[in-house]
PDB file of N, CA and C in Angstrom:
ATOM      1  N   UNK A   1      -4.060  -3.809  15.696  1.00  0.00           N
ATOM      2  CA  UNK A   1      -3.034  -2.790  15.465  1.00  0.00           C
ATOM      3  C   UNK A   1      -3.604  -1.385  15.442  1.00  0.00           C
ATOM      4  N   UNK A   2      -4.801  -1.226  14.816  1.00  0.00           N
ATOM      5  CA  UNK A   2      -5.543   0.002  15.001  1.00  0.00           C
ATOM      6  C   UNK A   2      -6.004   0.389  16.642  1.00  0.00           C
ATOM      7  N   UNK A   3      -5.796  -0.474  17.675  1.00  0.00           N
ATOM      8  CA  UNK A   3      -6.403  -0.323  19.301  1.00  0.00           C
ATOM      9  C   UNK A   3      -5.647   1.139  19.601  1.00  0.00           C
ATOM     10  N   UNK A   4      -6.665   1.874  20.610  1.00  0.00           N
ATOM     11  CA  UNK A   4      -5.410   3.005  21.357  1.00  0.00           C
ATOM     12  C   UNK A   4      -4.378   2.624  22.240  1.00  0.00           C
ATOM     13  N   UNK A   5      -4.601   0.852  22.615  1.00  0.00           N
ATOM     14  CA  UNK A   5      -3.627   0.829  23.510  1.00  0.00           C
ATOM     15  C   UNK A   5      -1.995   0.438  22.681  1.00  0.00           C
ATOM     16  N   UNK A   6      -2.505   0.001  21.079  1.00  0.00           N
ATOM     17  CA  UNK A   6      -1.175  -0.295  20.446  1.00  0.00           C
ATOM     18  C   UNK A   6      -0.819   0.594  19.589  1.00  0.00           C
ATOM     19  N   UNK A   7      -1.807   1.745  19.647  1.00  0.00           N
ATOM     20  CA  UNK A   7      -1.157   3.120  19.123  1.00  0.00           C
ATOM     21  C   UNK A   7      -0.535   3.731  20.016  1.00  0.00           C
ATOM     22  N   UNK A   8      -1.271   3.988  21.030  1.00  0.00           N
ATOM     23  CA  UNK A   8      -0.339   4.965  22.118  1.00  0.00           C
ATOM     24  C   UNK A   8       1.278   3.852  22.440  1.00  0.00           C
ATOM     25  N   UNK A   9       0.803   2.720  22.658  1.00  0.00           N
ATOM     26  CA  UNK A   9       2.119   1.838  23.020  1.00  0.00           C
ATOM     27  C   UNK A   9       3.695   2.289  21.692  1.00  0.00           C
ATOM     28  N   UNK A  10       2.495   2.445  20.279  1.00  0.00           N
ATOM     29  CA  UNK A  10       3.609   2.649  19.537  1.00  0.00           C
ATOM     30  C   UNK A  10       4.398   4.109  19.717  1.00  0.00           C
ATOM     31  N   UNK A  11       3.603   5.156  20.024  1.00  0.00           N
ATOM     32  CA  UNK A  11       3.851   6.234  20.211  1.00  0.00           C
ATOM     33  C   UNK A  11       4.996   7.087  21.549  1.00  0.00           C
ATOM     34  N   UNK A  12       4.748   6.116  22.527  1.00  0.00           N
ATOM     35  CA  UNK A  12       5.670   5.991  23.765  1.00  0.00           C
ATOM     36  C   UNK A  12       6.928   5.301  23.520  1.00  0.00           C
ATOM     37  N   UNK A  13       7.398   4.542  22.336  1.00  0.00           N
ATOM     38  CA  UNK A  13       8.217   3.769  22.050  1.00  0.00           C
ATOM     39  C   UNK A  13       8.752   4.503  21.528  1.00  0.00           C
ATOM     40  N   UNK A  14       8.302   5.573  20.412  1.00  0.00           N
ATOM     41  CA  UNK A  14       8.769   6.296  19.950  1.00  0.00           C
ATOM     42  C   UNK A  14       9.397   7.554  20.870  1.00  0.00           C
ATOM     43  N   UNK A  15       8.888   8.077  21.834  1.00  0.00           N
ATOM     44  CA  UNK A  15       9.546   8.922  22.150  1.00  0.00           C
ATOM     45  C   UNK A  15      10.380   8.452  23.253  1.00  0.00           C
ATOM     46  N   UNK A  16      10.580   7.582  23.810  1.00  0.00           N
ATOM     47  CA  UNK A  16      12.087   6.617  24.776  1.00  0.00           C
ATOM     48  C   UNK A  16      13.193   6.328  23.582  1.00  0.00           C
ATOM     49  N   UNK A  17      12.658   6.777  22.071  1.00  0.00           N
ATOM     50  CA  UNK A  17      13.908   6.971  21.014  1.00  0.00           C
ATOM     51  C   UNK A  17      14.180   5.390  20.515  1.00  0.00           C
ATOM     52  N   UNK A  18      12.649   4.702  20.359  1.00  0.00           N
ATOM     53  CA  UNK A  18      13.288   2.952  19.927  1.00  0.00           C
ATOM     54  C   UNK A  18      12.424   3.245  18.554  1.00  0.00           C
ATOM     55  N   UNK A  19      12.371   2.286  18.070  1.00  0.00           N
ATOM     56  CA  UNK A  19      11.453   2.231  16.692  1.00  0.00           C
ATOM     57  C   UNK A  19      10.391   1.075  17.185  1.00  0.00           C
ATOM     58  N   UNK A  20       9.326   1.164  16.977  1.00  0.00           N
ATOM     59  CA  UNK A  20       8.399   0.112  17.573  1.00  0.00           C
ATOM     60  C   UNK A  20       8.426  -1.158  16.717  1.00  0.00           C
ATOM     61  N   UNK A  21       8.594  -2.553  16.883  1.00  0.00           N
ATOM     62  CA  UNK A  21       7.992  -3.314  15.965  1.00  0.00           C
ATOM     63  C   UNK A  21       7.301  -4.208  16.205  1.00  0.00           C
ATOM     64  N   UNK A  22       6.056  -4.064  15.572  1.00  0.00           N
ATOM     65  CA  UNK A  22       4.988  -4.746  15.763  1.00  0.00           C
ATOM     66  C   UNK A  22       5.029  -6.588  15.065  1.00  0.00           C
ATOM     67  N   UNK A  23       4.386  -7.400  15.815  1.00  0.00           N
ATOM     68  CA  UNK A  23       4.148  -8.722  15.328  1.00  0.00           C
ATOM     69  C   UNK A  23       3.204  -9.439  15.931  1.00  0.00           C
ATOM     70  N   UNK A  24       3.247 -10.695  15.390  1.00  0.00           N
ATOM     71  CA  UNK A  24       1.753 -11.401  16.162  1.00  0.00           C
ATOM     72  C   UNK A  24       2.551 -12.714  16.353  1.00  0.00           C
ATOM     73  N   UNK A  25       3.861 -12.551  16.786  1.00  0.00           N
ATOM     74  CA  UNK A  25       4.525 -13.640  17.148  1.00  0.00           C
ATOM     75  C   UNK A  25       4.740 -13.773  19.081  1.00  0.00           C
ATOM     76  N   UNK A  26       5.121 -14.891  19.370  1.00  0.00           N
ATOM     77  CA  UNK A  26       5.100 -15.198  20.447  1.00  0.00           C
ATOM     78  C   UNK A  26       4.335 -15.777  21.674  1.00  0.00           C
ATOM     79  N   UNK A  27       4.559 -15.283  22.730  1.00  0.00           N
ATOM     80  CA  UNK A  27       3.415 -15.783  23.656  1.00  0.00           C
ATOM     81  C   UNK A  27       3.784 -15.263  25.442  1.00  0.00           C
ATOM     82  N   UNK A  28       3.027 -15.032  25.794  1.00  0.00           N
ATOM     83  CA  UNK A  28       3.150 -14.369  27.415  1.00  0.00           C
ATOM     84  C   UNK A  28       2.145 -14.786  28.200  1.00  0.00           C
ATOM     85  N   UNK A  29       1.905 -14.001  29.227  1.00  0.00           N
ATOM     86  CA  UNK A  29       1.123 -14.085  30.217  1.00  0.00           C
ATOM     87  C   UNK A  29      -0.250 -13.160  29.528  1.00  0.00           C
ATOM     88  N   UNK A  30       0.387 -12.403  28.489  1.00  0.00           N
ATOM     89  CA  UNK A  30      -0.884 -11.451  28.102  1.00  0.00           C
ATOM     90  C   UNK A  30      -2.150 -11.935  27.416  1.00  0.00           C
ATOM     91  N   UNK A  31      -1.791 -13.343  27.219  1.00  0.00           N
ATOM     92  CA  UNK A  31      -2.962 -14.289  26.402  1.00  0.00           C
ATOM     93  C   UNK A  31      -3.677 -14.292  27.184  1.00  0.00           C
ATOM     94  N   UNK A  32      -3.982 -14.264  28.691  1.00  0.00           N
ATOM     95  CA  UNK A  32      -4.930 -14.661  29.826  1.00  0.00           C
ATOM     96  C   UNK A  32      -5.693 -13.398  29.942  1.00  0.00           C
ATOM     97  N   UNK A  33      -5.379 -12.174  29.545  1.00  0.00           N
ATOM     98  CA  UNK A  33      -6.359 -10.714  28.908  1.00  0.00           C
ATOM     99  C   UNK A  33      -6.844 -10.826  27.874  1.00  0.00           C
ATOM    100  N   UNK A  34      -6.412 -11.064  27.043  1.00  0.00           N
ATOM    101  CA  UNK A  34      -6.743 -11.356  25.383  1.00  0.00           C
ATOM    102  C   UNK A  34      -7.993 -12.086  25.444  1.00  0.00           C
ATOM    103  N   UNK A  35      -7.703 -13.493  26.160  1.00  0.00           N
ATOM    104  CA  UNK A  35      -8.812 -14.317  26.130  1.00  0.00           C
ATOM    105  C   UNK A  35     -10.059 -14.127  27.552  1.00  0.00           C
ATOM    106  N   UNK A  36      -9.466 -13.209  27.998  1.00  0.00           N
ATOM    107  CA  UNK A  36     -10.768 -12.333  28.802  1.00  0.00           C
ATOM    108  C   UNK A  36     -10.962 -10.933  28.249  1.00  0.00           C
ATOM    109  N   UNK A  37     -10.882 -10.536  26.475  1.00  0.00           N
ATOM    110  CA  UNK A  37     -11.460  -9.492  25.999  1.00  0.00           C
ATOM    111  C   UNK A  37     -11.217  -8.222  26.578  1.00  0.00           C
ATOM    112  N   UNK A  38      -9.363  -7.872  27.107  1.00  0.00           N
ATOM    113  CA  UNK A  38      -8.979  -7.366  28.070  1.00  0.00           C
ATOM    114  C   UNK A  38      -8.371  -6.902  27.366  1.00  0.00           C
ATOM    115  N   UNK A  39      -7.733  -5.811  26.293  1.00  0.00           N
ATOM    116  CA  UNK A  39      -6.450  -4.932  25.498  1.00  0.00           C
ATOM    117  C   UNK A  39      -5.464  -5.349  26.203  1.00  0.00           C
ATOM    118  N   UNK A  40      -4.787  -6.112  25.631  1.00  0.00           N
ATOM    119  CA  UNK A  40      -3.177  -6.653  25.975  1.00  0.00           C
ATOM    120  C   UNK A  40      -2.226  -6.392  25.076  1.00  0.00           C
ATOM    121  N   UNK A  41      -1.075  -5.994  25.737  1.00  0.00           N
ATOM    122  CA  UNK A  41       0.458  -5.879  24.604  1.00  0.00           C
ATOM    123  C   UNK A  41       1.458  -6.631  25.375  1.00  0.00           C
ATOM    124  N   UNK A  42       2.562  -6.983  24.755  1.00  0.00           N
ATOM    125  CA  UNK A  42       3.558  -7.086  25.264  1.00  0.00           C
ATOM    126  C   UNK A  42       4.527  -6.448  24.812  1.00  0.00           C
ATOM    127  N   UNK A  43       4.978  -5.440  25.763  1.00  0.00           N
ATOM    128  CA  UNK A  43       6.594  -4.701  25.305  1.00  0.00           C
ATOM    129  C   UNK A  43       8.024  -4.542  25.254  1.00  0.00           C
ATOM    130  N   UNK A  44       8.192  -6.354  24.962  1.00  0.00           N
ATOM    131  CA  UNK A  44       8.972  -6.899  25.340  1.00  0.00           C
ATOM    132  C   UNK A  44       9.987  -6.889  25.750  1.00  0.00           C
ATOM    133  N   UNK A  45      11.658  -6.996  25.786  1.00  0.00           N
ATOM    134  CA  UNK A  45      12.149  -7.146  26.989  1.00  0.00           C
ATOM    135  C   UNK A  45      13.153  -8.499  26.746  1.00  0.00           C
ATOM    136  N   UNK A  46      14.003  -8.550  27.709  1.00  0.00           N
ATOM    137  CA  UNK A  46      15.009  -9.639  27.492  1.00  0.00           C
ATOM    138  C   UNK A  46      15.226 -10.238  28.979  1.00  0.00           C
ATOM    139  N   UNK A  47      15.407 -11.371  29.183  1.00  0.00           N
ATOM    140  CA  UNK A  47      14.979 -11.906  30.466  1.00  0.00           C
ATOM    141  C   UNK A  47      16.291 -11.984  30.906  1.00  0.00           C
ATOM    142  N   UNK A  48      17.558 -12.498  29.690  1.00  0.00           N
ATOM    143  CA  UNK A  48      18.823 -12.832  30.675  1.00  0.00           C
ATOM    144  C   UNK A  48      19.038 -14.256  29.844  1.00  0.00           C
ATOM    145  N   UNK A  49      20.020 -15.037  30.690  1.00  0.00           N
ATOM    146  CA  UNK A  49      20.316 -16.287  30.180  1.00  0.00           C
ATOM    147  C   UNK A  49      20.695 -17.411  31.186  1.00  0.00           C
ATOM    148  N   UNK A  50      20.623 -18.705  30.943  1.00  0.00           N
ATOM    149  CA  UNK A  50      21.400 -19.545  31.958  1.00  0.00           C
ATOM    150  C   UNK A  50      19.769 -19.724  33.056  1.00  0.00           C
ATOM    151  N   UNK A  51      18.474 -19.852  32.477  1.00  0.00           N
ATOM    152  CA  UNK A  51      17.708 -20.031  33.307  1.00  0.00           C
ATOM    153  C   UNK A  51      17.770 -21.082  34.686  1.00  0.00           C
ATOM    154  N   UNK A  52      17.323 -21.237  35.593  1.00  0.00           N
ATOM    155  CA  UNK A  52      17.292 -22.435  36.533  1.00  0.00           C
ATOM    156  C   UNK A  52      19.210 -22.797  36.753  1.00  0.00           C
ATOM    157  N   UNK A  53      19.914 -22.347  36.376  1.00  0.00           N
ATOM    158  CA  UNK A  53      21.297 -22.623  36.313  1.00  0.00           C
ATOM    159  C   UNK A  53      22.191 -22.149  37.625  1.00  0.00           C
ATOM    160  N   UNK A  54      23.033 -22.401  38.029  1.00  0.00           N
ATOM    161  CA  UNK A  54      23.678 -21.403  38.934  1.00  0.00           C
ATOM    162  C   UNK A  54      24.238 -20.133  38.680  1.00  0.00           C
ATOM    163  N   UNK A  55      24.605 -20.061  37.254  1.00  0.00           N
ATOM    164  CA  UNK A  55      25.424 -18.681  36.381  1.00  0.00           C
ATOM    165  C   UNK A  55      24.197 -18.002  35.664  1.00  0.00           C
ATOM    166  N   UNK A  56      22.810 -18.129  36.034  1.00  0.00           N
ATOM    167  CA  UNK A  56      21.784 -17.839  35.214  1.00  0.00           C
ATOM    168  C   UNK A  56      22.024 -15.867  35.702  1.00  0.00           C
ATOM    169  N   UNK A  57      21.638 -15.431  34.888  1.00  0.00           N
ATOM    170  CA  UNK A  57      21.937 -13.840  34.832  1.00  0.00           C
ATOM    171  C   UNK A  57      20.281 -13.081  34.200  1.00  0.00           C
ATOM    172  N   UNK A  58      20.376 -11.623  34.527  1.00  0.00           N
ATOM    173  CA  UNK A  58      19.030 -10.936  33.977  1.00  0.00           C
ATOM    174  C   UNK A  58      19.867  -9.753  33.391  1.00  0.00           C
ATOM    175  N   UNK A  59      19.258  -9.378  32.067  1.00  0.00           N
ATOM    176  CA  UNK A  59      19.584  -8.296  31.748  1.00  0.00           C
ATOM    177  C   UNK A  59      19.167  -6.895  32.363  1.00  0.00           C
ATOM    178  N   UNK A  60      19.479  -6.262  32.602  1.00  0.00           N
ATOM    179  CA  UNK A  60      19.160  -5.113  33.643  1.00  0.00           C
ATOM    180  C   UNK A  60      18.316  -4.502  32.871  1.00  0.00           C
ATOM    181  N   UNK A  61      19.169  -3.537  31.916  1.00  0.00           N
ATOM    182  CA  UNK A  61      18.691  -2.056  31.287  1.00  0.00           C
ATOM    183  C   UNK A  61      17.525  -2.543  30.548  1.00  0.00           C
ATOM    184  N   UNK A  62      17.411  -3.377  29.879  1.00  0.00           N
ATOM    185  CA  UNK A  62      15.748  -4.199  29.636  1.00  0.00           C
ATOM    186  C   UNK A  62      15.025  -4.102  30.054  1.00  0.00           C
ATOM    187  N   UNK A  63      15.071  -4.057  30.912  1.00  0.00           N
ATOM    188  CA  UNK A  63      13.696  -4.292  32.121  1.00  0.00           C
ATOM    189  C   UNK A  63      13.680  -2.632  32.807  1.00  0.00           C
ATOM    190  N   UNK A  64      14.707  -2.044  33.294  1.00  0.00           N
ATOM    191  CA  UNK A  64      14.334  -0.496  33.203  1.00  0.00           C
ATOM    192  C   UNK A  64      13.611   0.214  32.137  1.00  0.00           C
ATOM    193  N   UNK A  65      14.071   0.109  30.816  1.00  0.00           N
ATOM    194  CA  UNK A  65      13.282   0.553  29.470  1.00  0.00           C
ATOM    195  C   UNK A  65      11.752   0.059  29.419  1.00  0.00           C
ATOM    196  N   UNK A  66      11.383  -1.396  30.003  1.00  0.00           N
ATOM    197  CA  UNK A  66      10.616  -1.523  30.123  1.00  0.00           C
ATOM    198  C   UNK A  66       9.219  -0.847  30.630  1.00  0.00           C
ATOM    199  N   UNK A  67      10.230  -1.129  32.229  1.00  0.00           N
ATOM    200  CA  UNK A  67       9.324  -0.695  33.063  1.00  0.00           C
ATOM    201  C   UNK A  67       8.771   1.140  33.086  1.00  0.00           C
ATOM    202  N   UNK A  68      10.274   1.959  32.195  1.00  0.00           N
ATOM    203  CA  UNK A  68       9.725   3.554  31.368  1.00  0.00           C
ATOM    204  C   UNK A  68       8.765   3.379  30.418  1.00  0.00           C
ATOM    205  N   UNK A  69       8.831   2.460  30.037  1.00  0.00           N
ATOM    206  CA  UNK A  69       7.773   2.316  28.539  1.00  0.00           C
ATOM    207  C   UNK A  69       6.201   1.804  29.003  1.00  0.00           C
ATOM    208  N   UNK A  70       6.030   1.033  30.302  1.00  0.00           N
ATOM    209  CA  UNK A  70       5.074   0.641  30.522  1.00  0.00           C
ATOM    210  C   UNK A  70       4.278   2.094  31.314  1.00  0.00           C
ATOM    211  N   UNK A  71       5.025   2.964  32.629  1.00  0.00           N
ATOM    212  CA  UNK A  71       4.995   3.985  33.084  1.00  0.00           C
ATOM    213  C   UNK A  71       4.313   5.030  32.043  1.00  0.00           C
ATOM    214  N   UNK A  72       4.769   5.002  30.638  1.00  0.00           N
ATOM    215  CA  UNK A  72       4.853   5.905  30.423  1.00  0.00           C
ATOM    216  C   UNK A  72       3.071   5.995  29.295  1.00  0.00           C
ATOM    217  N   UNK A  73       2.789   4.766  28.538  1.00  0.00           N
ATOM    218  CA  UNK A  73       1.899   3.986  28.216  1.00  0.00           C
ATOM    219  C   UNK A  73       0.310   4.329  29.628  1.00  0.00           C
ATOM    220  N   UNK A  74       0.738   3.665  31.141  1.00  0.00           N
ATOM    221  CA  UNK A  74       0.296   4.411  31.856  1.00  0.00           C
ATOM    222  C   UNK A  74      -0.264   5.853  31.795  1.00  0.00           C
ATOM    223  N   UNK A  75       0.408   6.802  31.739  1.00  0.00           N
ATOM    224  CA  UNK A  75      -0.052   8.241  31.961  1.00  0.00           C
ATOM    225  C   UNK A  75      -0.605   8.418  30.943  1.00  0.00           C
ATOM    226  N   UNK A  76      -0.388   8.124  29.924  1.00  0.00           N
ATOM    227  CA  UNK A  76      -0.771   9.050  28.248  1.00  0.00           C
ATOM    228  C   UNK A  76      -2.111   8.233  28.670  1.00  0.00           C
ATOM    229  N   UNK A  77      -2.696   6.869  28.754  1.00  0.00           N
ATOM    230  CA  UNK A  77      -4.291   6.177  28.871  1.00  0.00           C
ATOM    231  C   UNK A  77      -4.611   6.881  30.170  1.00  0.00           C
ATOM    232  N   UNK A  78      -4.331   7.647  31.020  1.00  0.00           N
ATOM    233  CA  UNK A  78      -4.891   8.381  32.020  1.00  0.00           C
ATOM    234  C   UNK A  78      -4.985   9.397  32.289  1.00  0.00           C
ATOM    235  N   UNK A  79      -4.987  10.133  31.024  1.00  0.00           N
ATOM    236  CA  UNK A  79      -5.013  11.572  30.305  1.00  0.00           C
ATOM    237  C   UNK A  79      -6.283  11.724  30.208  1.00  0.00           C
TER     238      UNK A  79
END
């Protein structure tokens, strides 16, 4: 929680106007950095519903916020 990548992550969250909240719950693709000693977050996100289904759906604006929050995480570590 002290890393720059989950300070700055908290800090970019903050200014897209969310409140950050931190946990050590879950699981992603980001374990495969983690366990190659690689600074990983996940900033999570909502996938949708009805997986593998024919009515299966994605939440949109999720994944835009995302993909601002990851962008934005980007520039500030390439400062």
């Amino acid at each position: 929680r002290e890393s720059p990548l989950v300070r700055i992550a908290e800090e970019a969250t903050k200014i897209l106007g969310f409140t950050p909240e931190l946990s050590n719950r879950g699981s992603s693709n980001m374990n495969v950095g983690i366990n190659r000693n690689i600074p990983s977050i996940s900033v999570g996100g909502q996938r949708g519903g009805n997986r593998d289904l024919p009515d299966e759906y994605a939440n949109i604006e999720p994944v835009f916020t995302g993909m601002k929050l990851n962008f934005l995480i980007g520039y500030i570590l390439a400062k």
